[in-house]
C-alpha atoms as a PDB file:
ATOM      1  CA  UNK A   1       0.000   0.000   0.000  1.00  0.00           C
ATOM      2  CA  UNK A   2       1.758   3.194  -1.028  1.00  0.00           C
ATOM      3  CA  UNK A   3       2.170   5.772   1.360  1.00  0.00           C
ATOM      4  CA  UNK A   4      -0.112   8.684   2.106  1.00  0.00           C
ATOM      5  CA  UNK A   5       0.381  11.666   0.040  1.00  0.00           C
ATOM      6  CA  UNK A   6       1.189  14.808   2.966  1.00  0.00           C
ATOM      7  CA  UNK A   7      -1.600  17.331   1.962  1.00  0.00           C
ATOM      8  CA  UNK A   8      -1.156  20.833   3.923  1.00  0.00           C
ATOM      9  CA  UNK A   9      -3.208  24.201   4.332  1.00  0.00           C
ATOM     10  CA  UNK A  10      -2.356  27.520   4.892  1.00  0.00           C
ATOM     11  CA  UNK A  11      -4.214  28.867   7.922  1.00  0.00           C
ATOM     12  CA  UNK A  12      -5.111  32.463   9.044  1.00  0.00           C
ATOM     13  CA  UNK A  13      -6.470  31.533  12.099  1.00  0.00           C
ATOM     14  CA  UNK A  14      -8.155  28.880  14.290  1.00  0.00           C
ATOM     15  CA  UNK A  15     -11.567  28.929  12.089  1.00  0.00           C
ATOM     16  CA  UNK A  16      -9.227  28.011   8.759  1.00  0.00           C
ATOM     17  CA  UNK A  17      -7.372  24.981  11.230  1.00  0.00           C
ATOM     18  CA  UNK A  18     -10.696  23.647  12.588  1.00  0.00           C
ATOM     19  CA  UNK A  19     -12.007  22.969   8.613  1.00  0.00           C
ATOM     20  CA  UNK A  20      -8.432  21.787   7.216  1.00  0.00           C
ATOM     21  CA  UNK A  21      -8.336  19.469   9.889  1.00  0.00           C
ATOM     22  CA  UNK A  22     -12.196  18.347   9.405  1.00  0.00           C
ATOM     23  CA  UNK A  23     -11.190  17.830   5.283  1.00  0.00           C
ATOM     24  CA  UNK A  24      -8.432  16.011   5.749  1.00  0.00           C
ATOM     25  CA  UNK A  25      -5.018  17.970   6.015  1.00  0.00           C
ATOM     26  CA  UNK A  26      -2.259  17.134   7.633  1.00  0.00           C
ATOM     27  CA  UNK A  27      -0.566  20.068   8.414  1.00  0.00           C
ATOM     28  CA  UNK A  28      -1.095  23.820   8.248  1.00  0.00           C
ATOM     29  CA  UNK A  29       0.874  26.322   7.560  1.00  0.00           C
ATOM     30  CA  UNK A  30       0.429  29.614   9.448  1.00  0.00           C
ATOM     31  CA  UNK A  31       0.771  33.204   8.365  1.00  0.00           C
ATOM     32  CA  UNK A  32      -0.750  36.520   8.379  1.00  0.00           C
ATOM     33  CA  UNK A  33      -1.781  39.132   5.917  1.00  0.00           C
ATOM     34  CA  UNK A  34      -1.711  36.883   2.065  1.00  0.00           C
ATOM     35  CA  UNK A  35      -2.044  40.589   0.909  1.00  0.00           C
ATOM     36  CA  UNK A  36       1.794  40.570   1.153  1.00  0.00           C
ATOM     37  CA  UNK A  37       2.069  36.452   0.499  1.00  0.00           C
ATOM     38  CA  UNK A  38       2.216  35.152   4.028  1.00  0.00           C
ATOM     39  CA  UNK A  39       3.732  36.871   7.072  1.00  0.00           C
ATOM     40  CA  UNK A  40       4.245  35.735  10.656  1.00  0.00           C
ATOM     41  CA  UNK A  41       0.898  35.774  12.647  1.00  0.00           C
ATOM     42  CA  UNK A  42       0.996  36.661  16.302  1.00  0.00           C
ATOM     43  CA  UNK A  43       1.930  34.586  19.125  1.00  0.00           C
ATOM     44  CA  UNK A  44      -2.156  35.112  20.106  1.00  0.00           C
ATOM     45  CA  UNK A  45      -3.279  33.305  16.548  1.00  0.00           C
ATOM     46  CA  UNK A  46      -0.707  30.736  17.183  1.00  0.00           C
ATOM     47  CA  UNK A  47      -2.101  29.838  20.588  1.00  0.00           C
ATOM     48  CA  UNK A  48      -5.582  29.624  19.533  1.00  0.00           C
ATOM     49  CA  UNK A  49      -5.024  27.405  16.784  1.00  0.00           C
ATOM     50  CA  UNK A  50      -2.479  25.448  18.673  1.00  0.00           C
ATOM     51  CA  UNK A  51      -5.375  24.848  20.950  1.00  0.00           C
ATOM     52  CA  UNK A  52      -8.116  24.390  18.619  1.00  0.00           C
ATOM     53  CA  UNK A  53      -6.222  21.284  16.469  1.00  0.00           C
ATOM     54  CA  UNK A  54      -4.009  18.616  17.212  1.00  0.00           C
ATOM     55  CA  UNK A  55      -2.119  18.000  13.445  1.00  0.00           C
ATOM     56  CA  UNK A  56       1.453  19.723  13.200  1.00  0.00           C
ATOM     57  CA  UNK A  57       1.712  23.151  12.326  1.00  0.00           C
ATOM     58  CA  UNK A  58       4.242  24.957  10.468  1.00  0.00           C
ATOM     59  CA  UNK A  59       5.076  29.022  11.276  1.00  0.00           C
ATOM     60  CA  UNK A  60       5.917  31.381   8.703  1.00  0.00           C
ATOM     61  CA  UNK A  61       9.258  33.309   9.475  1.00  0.00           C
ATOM     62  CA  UNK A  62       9.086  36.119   7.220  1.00  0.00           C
ATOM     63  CA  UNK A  63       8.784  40.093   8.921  1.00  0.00           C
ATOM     64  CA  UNK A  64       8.086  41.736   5.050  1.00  0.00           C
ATOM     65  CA  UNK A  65       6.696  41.175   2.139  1.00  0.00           C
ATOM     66  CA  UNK A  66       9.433  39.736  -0.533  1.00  0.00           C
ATOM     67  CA  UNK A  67      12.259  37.627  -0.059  1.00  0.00           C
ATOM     68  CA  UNK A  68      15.216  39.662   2.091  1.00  0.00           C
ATOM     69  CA  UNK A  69      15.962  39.011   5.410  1.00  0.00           C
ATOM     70  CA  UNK A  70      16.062  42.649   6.497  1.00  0.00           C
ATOM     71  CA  UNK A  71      17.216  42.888  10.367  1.00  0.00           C
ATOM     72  CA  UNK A  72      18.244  39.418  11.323  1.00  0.00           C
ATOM     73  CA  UNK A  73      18.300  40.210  14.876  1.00  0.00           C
ATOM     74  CA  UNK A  74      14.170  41.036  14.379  1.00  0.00           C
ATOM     75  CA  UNK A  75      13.937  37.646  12.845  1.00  0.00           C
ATOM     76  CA  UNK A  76      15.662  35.820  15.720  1.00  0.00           C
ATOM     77  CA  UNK A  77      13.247  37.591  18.019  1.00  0.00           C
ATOM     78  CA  UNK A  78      10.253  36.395  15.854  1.00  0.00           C
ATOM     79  CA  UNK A  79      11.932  33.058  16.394  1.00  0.00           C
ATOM     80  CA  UNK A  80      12.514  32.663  20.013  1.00  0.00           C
ATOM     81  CA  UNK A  81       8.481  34.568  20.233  1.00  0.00           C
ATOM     82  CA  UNK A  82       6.604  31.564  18.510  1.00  0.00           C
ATOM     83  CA  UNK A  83       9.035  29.174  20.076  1.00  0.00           C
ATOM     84  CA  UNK A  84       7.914  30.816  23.086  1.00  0.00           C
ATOM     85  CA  UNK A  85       4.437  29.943  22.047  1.00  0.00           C
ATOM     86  CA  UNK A  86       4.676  26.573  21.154  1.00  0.00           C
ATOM     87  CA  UNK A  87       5.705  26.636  17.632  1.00  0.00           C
ATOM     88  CA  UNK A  88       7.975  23.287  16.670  1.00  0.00           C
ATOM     89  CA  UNK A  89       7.803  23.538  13.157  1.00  0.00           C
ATOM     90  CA  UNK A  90       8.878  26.689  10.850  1.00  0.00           C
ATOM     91  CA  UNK A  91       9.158  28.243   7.518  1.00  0.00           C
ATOM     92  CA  UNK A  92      11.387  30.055   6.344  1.00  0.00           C
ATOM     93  CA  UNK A  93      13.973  31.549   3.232  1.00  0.00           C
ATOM     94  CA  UNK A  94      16.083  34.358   2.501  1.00  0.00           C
ATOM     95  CA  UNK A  95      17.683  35.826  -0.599  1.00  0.00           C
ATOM     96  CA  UNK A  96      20.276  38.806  -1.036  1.00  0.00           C
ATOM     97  CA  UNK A  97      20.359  41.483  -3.779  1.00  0.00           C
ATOM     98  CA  UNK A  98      21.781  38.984  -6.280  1.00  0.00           C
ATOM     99  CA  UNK A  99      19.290  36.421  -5.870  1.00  0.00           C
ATOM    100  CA  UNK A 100      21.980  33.894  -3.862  1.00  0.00           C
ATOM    101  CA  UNK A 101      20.684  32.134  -0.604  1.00  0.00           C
ATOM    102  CA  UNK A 102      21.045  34.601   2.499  1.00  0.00           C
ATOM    103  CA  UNK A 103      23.139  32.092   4.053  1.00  0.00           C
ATOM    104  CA  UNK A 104      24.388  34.182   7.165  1.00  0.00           C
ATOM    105  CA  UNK A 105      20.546  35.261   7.851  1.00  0.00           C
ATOM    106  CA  UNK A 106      19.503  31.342   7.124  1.00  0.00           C
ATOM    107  CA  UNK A 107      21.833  29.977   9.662  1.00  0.00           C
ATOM    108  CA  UNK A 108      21.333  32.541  12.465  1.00  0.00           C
ATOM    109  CA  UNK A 109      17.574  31.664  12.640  1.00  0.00           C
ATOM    110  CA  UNK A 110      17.864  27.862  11.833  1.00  0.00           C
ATOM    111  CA  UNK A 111      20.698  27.877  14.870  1.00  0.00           C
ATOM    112  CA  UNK A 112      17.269  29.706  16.841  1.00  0.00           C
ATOM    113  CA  UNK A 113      15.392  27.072  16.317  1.00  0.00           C
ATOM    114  CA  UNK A 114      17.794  24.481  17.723  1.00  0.00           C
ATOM    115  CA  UNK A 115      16.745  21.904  15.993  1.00  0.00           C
ATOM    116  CA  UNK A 116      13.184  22.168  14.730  1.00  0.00           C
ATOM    117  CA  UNK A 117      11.508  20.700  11.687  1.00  0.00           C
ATOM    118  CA  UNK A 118      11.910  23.736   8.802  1.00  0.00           C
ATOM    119  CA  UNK A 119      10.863  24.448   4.894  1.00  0.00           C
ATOM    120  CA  UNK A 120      12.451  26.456   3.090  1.00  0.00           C
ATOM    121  CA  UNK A 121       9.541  28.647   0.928  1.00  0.00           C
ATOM    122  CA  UNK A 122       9.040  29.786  -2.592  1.00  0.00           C
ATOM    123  CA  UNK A 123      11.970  32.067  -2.751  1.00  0.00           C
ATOM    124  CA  UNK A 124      13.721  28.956  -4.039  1.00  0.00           C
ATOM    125  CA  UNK A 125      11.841  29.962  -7.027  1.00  0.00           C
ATOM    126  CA  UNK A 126      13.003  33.406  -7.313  1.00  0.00           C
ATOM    127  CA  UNK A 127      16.272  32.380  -6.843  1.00  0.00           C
ATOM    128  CA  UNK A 128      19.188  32.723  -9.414  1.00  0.00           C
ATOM    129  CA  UNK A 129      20.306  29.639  -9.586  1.00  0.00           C
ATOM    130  CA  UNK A 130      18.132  26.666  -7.425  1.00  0.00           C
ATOM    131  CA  UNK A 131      20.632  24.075  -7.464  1.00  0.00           C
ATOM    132  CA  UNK A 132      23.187  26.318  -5.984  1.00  0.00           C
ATOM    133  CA  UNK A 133      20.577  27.244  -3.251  1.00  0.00           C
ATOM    134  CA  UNK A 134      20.010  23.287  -2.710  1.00  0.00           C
ATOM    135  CA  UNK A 135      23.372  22.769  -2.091  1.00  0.00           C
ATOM    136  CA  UNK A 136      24.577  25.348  -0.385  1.00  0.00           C
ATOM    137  CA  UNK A 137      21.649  24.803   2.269  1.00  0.00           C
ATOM    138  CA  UNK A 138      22.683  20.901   2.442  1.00  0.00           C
ATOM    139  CA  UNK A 139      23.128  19.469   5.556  1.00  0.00           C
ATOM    140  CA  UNK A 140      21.632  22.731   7.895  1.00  0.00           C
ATOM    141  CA  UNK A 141      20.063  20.627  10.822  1.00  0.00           C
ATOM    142  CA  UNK A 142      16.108  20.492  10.637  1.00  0.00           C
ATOM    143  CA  UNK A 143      15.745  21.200   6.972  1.00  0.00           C
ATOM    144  CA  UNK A 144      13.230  18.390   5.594  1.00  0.00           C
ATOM    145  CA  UNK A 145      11.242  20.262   2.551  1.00  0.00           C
ATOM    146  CA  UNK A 146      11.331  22.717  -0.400  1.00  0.00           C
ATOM    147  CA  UNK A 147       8.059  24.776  -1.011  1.00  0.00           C
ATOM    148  CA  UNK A 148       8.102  25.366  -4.614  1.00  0.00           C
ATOM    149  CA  UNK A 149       6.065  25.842  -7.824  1.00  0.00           C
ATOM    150  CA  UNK A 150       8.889  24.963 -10.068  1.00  0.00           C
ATOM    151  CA  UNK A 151       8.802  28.328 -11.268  1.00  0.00           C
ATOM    152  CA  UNK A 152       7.895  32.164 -10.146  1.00  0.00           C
ATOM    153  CA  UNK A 153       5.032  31.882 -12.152  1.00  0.00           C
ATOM    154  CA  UNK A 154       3.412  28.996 -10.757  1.00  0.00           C
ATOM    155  CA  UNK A 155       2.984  25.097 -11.159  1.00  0.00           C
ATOM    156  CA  UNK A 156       1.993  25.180 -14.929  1.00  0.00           C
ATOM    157  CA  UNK A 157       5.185  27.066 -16.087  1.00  0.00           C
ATOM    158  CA  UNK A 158       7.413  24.637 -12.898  1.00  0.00           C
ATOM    159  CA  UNK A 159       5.860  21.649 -13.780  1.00  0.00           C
ATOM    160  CA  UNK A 160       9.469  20.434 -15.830  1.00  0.00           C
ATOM    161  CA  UNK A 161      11.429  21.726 -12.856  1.00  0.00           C
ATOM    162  CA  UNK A 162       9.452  19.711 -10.029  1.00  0.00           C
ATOM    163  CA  UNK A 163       9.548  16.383 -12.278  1.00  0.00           C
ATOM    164  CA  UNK A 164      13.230  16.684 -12.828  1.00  0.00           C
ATOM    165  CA  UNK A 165      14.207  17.850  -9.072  1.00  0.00           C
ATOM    166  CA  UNK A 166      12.053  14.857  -7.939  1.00  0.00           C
ATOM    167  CA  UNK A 167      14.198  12.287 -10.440  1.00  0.00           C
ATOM    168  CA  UNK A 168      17.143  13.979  -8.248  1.00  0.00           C
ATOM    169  CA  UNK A 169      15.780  12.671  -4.966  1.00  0.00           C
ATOM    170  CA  UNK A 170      18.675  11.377  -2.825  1.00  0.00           C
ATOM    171  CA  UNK A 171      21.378  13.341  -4.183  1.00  0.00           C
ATOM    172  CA  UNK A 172      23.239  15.744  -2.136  1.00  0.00           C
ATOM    173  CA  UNK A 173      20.882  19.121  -1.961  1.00  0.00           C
ATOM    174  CA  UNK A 174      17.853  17.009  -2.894  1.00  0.00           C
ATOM    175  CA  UNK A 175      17.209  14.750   0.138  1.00  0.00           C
ATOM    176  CA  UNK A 176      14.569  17.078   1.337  1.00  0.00           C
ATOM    177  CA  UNK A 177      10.424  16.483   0.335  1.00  0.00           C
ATOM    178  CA  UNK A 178       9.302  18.580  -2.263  1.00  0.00           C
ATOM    179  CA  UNK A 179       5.919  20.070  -1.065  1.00  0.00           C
ATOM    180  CA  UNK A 180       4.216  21.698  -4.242  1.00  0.00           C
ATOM    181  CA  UNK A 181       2.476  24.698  -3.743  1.00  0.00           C
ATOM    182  CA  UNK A 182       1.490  27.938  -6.046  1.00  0.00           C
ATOM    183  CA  UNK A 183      -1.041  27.781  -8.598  1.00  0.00           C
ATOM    184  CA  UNK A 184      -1.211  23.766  -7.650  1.00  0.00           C
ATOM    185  CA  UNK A 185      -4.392  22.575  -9.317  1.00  0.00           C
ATOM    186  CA  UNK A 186      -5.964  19.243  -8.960  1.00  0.00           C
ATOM    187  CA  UNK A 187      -5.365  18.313 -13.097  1.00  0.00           C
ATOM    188  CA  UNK A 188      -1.509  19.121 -12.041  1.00  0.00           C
ATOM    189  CA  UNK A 189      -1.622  16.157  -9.005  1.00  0.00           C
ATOM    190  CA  UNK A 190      -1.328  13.027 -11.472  1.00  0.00           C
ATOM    191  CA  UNK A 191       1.507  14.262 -13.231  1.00  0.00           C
ATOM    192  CA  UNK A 192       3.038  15.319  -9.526  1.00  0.00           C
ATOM    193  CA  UNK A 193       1.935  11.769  -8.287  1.00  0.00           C
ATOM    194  CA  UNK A 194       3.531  10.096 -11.200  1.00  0.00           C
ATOM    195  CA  UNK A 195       6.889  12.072 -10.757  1.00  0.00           C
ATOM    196  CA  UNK A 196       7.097  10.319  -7.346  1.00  0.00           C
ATOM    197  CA  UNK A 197       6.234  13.836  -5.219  1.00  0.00           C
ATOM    198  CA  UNK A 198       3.788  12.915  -2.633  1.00  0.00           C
ATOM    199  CA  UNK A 199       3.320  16.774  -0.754  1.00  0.00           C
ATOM    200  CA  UNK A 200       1.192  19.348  -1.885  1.00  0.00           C
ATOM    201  CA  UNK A 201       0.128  22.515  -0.030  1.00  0.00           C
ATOM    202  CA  UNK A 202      -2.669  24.752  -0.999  1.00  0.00           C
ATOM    203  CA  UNK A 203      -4.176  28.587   0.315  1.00  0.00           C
ATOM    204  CA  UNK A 204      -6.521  29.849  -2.182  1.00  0.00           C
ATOM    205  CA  UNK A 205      -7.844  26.058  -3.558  1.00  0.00           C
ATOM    206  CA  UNK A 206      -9.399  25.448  -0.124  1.00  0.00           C
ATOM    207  CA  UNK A 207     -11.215  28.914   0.256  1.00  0.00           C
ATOM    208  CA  UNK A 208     -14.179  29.023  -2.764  1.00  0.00           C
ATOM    209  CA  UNK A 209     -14.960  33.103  -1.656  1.00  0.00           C
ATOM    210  CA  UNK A 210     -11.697  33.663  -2.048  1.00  0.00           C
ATOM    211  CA  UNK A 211      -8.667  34.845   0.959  1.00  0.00           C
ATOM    212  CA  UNK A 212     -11.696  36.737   2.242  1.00  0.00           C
ATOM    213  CA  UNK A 213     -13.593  34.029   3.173  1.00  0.00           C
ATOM    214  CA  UNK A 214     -12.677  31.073   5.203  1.00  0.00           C
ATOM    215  CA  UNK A 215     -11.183  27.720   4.398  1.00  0.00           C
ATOM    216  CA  UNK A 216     -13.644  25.478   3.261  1.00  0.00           C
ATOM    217  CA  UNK A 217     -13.910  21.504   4.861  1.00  0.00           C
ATOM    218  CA  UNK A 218     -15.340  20.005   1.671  1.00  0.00           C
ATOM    219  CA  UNK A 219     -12.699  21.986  -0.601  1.00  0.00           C
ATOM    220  CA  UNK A 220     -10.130  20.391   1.524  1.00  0.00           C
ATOM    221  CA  UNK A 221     -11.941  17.031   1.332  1.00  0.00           C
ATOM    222  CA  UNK A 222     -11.992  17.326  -2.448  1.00  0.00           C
ATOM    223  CA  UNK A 223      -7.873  17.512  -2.412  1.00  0.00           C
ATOM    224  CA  UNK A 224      -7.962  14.479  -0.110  1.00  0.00           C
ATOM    225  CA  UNK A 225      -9.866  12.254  -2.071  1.00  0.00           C
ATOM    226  CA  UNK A 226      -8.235  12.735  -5.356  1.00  0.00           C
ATOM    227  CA  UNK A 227      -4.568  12.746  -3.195  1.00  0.00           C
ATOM    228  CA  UNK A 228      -6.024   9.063  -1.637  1.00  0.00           C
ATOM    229  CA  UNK A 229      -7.529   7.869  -5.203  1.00  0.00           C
ATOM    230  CA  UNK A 230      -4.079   7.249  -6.408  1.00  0.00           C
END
């Protein structure tokens, strides 16, 4: 029997947990304010969600919209805050000016977290060069998955990239789980399937009135089925 394909949400808030869980997700990811793509959400909304499911939760690390570290001591702080709080699980990715992997900011959080369970986000797919990125983040202790659409356009324009990084599996930089996520729709799961990548994390697919409205059980449940149909 092949092995369940991980399918996480992005929640806002204990509401959006309460109906991933109830549809079938496995994790969430937290953030604030998808007007600038996903921020950190307060220690408060962390709490409340903490207490409201029981699946694992990853936190967004990110104090700005786009992909630059800015003030790494703010970042630690954000850190040690939803660490604080409960957090165990974390997202997180930095670029500089030339589109390289903010190593120095990367490594002072990571070396925060002290061990937790970490993805590193989409800026892999802003980056200049992604197997650079892979490899130069190889080995940093909790690292276990790549958010990515392939491509900074989305899943239809990645879908090349997340095949061939997924043939890669097991080589140094590409140990980690690829979790799929931006513009993911369910006709792009059976080629994902097929390519052996068995993640896929979705924000606007599980809300039908858009980020306005609030995650929707029976959206989830419809990414659940066709995830367990394989």
């Amino acid at each position: 029997m092949s092995k369940r394909a991980v399918l996480e949400v992005i929640a806002l808030g204990a509401e959006d947990a309460v109906a991933a869980q109830a549809g079938g997700a496995d994790r969430l990811e937290l953030v604030t304010d998808m007007a600038a793509d996903g921020l950190t959400p307060s220690a408060r909304t962390l709490a409340s969600i903490r207490a409201a499911v029981d699946i694992p939760l990853r936190v967004m690390l990110r104090p700005a919209d786009g992909f630059a570290a800015g003030d790494t001591g703010r970042l630690v702080d954000m850190a040690r805050e939803m660490r604080g709080a409960g957090a165990d699980e974390f997202v997180l990715g930095f670029l500089d000016a030339d589109g390289g992997v903010d190593l120095a900011a990367v490594e002072r959080v990571v070396a925060e977290l002290d061990g937790c369970r970490w993805t590193f986000h989409r800026a892999i797919d802003r980056a200049a060069d992604r197997d650079a990125l892979r490899k130069q983040l190889d080995g940093l202790p909790g690292l276990d998955t790549y958010l990515t659409a392939g491509s900074a356009a989305g899943v239809d324009e990645g879908l090349p990239t997340l095949t061939a990084e997924a043939a890669r599996t097991g080589e140094p930089g590409y140990e980690q789980r690829i979790l799929v996520g931006g513009g993911l729709r369910l006709d792009h799961v059976p080629t994902l399937l097929n390519a052996g990548i068995d993640a896929f994390h979705i924000g606007g697919a599980a809300r039908p009135q858009g980020w306005q409205g609030p995650v929707s059980a029976d959206a989830v449940a419809r990414w659940r089925d066709v995830l367990d149909a394989r």
